[in-house]
N, C-alpha and C. Protein backbone atom coordinates (compact mmCIF):
# COMPACT_ATOMS: atom_id res chain seq x y z
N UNK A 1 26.40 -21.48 46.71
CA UNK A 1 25.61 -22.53 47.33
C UNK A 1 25.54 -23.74 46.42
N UNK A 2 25.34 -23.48 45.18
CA UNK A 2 25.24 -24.53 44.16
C UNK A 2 26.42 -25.29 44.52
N UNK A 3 27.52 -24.26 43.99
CA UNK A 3 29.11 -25.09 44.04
C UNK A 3 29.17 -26.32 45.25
N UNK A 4 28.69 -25.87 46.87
CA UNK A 4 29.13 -26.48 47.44
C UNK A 4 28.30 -28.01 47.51
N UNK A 5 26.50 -27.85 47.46
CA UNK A 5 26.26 -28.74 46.96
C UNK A 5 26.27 -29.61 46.15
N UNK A 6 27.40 -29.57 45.07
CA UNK A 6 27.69 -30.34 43.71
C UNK A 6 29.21 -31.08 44.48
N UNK A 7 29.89 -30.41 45.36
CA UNK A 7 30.99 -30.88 45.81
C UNK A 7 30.76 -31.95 47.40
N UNK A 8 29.29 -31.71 47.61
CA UNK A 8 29.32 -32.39 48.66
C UNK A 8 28.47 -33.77 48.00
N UNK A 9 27.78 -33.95 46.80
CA UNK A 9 27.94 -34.91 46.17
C UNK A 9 28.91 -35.54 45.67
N UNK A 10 29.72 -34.80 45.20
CA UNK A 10 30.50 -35.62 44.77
C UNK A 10 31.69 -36.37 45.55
N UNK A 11 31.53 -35.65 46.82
CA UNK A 11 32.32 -35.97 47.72
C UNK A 11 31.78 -37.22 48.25
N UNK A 12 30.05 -37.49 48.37
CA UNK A 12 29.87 -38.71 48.98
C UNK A 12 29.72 -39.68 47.84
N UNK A 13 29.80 -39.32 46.92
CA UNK A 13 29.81 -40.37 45.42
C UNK A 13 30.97 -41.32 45.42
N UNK A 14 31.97 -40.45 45.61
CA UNK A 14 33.84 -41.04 45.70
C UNK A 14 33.59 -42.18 46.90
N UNK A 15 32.94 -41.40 48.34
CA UNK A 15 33.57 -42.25 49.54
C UNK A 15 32.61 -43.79 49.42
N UNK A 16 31.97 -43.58 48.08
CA UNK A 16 30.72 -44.97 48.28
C UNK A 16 29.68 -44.51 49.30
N UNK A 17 29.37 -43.44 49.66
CA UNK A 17 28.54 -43.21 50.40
C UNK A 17 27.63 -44.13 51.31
N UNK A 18 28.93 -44.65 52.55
CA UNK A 18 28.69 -45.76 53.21
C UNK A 18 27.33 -44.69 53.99
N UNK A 19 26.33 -46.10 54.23
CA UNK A 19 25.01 -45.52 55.29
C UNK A 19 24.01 -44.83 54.22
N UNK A 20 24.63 -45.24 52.93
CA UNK A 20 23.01 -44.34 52.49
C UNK A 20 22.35 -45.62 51.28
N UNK A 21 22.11 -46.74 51.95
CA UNK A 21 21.41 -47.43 50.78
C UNK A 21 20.16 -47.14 51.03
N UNK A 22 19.25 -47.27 49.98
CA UNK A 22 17.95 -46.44 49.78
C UNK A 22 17.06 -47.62 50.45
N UNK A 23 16.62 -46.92 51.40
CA UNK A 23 15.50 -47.45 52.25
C UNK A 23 14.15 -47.68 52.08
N UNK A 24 13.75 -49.17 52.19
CA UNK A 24 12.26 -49.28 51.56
C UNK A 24 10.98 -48.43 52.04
N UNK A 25 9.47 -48.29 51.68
CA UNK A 25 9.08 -47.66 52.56
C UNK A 25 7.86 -48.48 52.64
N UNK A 26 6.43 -48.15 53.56
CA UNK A 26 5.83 -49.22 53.78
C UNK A 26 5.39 -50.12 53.16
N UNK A 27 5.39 -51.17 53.02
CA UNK A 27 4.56 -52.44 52.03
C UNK A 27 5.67 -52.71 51.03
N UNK A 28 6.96 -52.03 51.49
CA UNK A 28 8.33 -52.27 50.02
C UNK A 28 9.28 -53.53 50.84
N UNK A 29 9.97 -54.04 49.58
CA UNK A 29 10.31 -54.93 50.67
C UNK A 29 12.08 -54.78 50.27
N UNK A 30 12.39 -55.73 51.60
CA UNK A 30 14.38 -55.23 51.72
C UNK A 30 14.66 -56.64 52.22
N UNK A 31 16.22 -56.14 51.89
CA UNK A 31 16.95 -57.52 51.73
C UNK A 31 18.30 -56.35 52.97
N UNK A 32 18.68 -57.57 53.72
CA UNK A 32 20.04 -57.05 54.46
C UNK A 32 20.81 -56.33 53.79
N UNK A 33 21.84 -55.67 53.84
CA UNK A 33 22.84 -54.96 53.04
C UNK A 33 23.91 -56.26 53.85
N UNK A 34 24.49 -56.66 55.08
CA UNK A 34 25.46 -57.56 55.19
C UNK A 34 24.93 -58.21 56.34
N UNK A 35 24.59 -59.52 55.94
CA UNK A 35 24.10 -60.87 57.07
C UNK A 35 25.07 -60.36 58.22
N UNK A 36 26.32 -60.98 57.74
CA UNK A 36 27.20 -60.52 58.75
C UNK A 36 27.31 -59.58 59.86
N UNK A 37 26.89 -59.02 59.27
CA UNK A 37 27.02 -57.32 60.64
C UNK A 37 26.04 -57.82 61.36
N UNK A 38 26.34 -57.02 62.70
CA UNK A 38 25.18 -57.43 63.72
C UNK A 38 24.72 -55.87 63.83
N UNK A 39 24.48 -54.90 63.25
CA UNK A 39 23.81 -53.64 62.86
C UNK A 39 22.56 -54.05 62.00
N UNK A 40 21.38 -54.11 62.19
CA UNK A 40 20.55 -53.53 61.19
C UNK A 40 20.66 -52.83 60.17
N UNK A 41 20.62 -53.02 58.79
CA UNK A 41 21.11 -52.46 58.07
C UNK A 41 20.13 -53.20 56.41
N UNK A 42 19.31 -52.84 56.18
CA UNK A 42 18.73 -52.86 54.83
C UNK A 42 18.19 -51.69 53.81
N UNK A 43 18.28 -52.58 52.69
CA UNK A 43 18.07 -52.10 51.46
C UNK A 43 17.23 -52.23 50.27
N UNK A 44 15.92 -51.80 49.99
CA UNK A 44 15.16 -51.92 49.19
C UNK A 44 15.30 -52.53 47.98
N UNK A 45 14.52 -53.95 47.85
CA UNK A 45 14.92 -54.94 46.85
C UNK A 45 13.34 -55.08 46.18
N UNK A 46 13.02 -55.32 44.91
CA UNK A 46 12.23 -55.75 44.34
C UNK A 46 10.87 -57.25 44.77
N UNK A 47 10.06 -57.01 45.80
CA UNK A 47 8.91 -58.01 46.59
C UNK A 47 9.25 -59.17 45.25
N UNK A 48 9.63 -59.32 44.25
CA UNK A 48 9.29 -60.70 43.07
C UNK A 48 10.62 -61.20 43.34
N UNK A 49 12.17 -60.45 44.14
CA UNK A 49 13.27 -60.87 44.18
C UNK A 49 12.97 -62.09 45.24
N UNK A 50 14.23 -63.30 45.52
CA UNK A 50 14.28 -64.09 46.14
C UNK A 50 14.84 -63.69 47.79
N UNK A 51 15.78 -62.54 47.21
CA UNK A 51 16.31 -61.44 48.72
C UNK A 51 15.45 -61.02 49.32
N UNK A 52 13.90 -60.89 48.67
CA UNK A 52 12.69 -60.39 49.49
C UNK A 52 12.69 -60.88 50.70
N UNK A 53 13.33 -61.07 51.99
CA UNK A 53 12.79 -61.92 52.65
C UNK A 53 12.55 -60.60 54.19
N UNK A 54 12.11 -59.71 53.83
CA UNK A 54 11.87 -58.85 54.72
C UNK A 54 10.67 -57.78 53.99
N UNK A 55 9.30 -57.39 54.67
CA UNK A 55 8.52 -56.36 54.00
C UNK A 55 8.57 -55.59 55.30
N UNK A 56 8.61 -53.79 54.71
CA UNK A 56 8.44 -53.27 55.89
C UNK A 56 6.96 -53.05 56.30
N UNK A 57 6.48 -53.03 57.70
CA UNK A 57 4.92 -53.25 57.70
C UNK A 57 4.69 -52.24 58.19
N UNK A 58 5.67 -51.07 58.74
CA UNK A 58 5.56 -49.43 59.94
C UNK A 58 6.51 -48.68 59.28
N UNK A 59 6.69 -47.69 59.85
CA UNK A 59 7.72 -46.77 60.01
C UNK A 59 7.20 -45.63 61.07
N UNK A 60 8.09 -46.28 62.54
CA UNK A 60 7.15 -45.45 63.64
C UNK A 60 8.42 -44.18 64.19
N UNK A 61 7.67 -43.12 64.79
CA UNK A 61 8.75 -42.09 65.11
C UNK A 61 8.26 -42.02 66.68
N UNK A 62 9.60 -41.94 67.33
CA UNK A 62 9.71 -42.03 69.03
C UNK A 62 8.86 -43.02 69.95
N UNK A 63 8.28 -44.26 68.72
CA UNK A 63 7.66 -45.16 69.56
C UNK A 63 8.35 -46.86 69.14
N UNK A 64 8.24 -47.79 69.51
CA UNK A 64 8.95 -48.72 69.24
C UNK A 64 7.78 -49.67 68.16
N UNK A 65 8.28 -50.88 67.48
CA UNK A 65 7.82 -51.03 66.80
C UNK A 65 5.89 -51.48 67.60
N UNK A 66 5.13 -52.27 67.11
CA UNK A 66 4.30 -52.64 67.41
C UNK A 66 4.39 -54.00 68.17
N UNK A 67 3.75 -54.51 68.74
CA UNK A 67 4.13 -56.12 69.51
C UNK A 67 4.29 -57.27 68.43
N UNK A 68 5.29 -57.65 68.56
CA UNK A 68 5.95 -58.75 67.63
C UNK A 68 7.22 -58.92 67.55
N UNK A 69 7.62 -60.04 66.53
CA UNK A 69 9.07 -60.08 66.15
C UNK A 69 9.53 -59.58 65.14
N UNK A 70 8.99 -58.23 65.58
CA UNK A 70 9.84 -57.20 64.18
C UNK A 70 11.61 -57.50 63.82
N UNK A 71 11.95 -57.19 62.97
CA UNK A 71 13.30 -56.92 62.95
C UNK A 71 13.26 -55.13 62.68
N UNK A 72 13.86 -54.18 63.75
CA UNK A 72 14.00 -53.20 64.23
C UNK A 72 15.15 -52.74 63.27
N UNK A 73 14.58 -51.90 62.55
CA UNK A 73 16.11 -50.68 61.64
C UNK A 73 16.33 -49.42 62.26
N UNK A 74 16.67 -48.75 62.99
CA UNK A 74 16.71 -47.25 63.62
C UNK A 74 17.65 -46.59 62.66
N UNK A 75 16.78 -45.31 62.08
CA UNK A 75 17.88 -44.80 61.48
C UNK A 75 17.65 -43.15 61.40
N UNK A 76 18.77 -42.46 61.04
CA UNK A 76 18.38 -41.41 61.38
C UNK A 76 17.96 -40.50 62.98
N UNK A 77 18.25 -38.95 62.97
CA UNK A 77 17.86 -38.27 63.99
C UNK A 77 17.49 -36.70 63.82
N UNK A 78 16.58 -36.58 63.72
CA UNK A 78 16.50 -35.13 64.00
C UNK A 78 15.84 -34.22 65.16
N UNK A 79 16.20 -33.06 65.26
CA UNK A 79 15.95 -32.66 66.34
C UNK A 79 14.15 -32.39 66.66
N UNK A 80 13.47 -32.25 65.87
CA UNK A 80 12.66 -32.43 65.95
C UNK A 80 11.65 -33.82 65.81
N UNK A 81 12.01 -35.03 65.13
CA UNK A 81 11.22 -35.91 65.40
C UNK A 81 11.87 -37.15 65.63
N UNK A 82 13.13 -37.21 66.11
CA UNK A 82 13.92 -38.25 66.78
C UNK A 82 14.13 -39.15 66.02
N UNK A 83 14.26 -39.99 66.65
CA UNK A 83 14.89 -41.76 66.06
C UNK A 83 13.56 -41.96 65.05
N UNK A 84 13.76 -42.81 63.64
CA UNK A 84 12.70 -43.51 62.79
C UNK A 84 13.13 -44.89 63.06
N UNK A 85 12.30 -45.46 63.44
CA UNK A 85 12.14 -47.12 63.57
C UNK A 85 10.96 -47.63 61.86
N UNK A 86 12.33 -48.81 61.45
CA UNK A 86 11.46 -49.43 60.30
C UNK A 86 11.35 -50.98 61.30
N UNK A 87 9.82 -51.55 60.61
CA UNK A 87 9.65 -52.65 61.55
C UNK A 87 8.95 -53.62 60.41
N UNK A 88 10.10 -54.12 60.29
CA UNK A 88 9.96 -55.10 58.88
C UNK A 88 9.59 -56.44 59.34
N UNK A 89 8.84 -57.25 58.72
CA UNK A 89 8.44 -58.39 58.86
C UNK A 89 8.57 -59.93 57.89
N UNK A 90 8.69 -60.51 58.46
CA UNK A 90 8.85 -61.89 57.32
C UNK A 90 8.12 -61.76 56.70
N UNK A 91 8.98 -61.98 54.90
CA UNK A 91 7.79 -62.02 53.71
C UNK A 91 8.07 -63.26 52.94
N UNK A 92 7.73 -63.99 53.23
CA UNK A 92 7.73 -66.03 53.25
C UNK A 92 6.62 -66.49 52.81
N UNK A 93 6.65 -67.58 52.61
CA UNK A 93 5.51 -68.60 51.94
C UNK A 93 6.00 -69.57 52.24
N UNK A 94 4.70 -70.25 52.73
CA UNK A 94 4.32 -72.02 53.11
C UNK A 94 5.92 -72.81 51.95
N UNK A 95 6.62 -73.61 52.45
CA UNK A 95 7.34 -74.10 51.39
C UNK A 95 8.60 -73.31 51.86
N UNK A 96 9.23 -71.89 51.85
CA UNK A 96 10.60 -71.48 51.33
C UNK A 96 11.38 -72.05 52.80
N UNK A 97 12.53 -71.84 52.07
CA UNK A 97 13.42 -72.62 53.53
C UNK A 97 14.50 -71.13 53.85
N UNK A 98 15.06 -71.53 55.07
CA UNK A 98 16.07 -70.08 55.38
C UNK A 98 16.93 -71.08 56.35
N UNK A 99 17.74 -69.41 56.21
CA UNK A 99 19.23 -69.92 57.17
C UNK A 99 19.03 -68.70 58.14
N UNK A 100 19.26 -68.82 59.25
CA UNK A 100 19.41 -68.11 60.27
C UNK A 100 20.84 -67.54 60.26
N UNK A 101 21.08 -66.19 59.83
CA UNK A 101 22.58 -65.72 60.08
C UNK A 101 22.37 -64.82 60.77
N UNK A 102 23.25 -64.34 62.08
CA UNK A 102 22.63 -63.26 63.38
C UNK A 102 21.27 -62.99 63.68
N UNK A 103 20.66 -62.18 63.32
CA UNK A 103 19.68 -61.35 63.80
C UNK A 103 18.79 -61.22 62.34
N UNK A 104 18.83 -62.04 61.13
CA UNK A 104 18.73 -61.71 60.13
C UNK A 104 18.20 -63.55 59.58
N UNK A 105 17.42 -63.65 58.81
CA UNK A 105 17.07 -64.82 58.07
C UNK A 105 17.41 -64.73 56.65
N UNK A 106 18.28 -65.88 55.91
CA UNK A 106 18.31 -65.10 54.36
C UNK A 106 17.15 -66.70 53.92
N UNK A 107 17.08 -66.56 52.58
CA UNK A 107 15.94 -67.24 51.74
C UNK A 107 17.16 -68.63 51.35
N UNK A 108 17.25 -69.78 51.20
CA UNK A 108 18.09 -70.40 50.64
C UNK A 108 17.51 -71.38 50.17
N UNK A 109 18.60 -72.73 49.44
CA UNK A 109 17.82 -73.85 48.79
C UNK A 109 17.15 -74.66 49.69
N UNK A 110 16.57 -75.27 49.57
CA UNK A 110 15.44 -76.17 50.75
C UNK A 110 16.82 -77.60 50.66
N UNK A 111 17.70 -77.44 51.68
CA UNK A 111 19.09 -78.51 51.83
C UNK A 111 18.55 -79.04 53.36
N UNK A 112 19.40 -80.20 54.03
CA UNK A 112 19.72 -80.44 54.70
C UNK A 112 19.37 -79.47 56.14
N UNK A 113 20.62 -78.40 56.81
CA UNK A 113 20.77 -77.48 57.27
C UNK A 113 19.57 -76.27 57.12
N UNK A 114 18.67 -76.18 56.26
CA UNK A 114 17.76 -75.11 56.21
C UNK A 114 16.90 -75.36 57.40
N UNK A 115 15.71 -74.34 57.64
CA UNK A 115 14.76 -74.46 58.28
C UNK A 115 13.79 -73.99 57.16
N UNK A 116 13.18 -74.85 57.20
CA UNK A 116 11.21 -74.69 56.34
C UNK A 116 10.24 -73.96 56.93
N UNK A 117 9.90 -73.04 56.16
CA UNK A 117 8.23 -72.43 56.49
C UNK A 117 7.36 -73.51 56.25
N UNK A 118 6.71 -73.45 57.71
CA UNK A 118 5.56 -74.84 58.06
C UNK A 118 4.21 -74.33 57.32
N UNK A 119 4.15 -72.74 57.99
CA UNK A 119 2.75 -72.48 57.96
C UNK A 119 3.26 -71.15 58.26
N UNK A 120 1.96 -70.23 57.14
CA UNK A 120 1.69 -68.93 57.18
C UNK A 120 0.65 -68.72 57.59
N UNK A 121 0.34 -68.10 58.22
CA UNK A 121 -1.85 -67.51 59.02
C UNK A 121 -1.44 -66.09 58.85
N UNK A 122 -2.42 -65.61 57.74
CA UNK A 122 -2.85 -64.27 58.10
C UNK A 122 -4.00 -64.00 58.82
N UNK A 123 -3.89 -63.06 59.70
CA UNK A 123 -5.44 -62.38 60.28
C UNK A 123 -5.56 -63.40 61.67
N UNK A 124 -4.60 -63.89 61.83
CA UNK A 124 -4.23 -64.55 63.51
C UNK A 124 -2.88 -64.46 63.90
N UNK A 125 -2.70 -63.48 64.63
CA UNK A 125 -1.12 -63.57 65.73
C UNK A 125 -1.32 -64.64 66.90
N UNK A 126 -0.93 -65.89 66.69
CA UNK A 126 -0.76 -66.84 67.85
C UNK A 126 0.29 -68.09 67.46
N UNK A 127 0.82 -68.02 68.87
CA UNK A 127 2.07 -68.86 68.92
C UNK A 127 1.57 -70.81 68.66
N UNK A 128 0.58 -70.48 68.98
CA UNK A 128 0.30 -71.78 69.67
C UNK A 128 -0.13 -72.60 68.70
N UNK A 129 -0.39 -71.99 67.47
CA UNK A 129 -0.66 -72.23 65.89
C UNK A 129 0.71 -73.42 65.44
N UNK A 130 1.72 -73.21 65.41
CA UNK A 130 3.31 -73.62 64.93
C UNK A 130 3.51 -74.83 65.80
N UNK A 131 2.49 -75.46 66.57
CA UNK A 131 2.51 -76.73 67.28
C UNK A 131 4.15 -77.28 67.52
N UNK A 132 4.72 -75.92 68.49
CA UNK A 132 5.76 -76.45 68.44
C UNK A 132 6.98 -75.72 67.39
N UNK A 133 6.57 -75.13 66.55
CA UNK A 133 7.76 -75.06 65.42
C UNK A 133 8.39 -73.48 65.93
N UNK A 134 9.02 -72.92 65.59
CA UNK A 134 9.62 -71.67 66.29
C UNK A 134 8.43 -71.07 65.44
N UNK A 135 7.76 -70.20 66.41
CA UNK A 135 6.89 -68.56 65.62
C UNK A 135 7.17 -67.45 65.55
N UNK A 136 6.95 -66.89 64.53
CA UNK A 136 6.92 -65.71 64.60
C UNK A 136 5.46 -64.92 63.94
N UNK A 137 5.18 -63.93 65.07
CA UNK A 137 4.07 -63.30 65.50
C UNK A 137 4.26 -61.66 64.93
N UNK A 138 3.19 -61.15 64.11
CA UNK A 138 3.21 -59.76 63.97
C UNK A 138 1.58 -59.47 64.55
N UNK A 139 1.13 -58.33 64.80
CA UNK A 139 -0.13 -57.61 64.85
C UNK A 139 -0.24 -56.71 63.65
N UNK A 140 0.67 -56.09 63.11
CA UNK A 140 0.54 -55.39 61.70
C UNK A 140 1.33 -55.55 60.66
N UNK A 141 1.23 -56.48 59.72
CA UNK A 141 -0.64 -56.90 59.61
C UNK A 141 -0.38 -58.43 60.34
N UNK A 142 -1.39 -58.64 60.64
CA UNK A 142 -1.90 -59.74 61.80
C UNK A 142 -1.20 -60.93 60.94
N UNK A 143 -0.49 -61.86 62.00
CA UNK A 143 -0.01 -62.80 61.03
C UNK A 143 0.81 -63.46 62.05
N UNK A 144 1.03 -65.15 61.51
CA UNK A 144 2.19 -65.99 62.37
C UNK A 144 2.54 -66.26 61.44
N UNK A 145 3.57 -66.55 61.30
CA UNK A 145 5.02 -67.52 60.43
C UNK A 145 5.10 -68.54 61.40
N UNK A 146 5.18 -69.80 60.92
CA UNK A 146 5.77 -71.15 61.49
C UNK A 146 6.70 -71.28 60.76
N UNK A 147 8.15 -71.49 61.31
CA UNK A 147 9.22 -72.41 60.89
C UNK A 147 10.05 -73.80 61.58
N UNK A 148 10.14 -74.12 60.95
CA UNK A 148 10.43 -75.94 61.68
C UNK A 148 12.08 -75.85 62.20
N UNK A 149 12.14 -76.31 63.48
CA UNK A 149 13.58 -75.90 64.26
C UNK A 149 14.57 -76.48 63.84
C-alpha cells in the first residue's frame, strides 16, 4: 500500500499535477491560475500580494453561491456531498485600477485603459450607490464595489 502511494505521488509530481493548485479557504485570498482560460480556476496567494484581487467569502456544498456577483469556482465531486462551490469576492480598495480579462479582473497600473475603484461600502449591498459606475454587489459580507466604466 505504501509502495503504491509513493508511486502515485510521484506520478502526479512528474505530470505537474495539472488541477491541483492549492485552494484558498474562507477569508484567504486567490489570484487566477490563467486570465486566459475561460474555466474558473484559482490559487491561494498571500491577502498583502497585489494578485490579491479575489477573497473567498463561502464555500457552499449543493447550493449556489449567495446573491451577488460572486465569481463561482466548482470543484471537486463526491458521492456523498457533491459539487463545492468557492464564492470569491472582490478584494479592492477605493483607488486600485483593473483590467477586465474574461470572467476574471486582474489588479494593474492606474493607465489610460484601466478601470478605477470609485467606491467601496461595507455593510450596504446596493447598486444604486456607484451613481452609475458598473457595481458589484455581495450579501456576504455585505458590500458594493464601484468601478468607473
Amino acid at each position: 500500500m505504501r509502495t503504491t502511494t509513493l508511486v502515485a505521488a510521484v506520478l502526479l509530481a512528474l505530470s505537474g499535477c495539472a488541477g491541483c493548485s492549492q485552494q484558498a479557504g474562507v477569508g484567504e485570498c486567490a489570484k487566477q491560475v490563467d486570465v486566459n482560460s475561460t474555466e474558473v480556476e484559482m490559487t491561494e496567494v498571500d491577502c498583502s500580494s497585489s494578485e490579491a484581487v479575489y477573497r473567498v467569502s463561502s464555500r457552499e456544498r449543493r447550493t449556489m453561491c449567495p446573491e451577488g456577483d460572486y465569481l463561482t469556482e466548482s470543484s471537486g465531486r463526491t458521492r456523498t456531498s457533491g459539487k463545492t462551490r468557492l464564492c470569491y469576492v472582490l478584494n479592492v480598495r477605493e483607488g486600485d485600477c483593473l483590467k477586465a480579462v474574461n470572467q476574471y479582473f486582474e489588479r494593474v497600473a492606474c493607465e489610460a485603459d484601466a478601470r478605477k475603484v470609485t467606491k467601496v461600502v461595507d455593510g450596504k449591498a446596493d447598486r444604486a450607490l456607484c451613481d452609475g459606475d458598473d457595481a458589484k454587489t455581495y450579501v456576504q459580507p455585505v458590500k458594493t464595489i464601484c468601478i468607473a466604466n
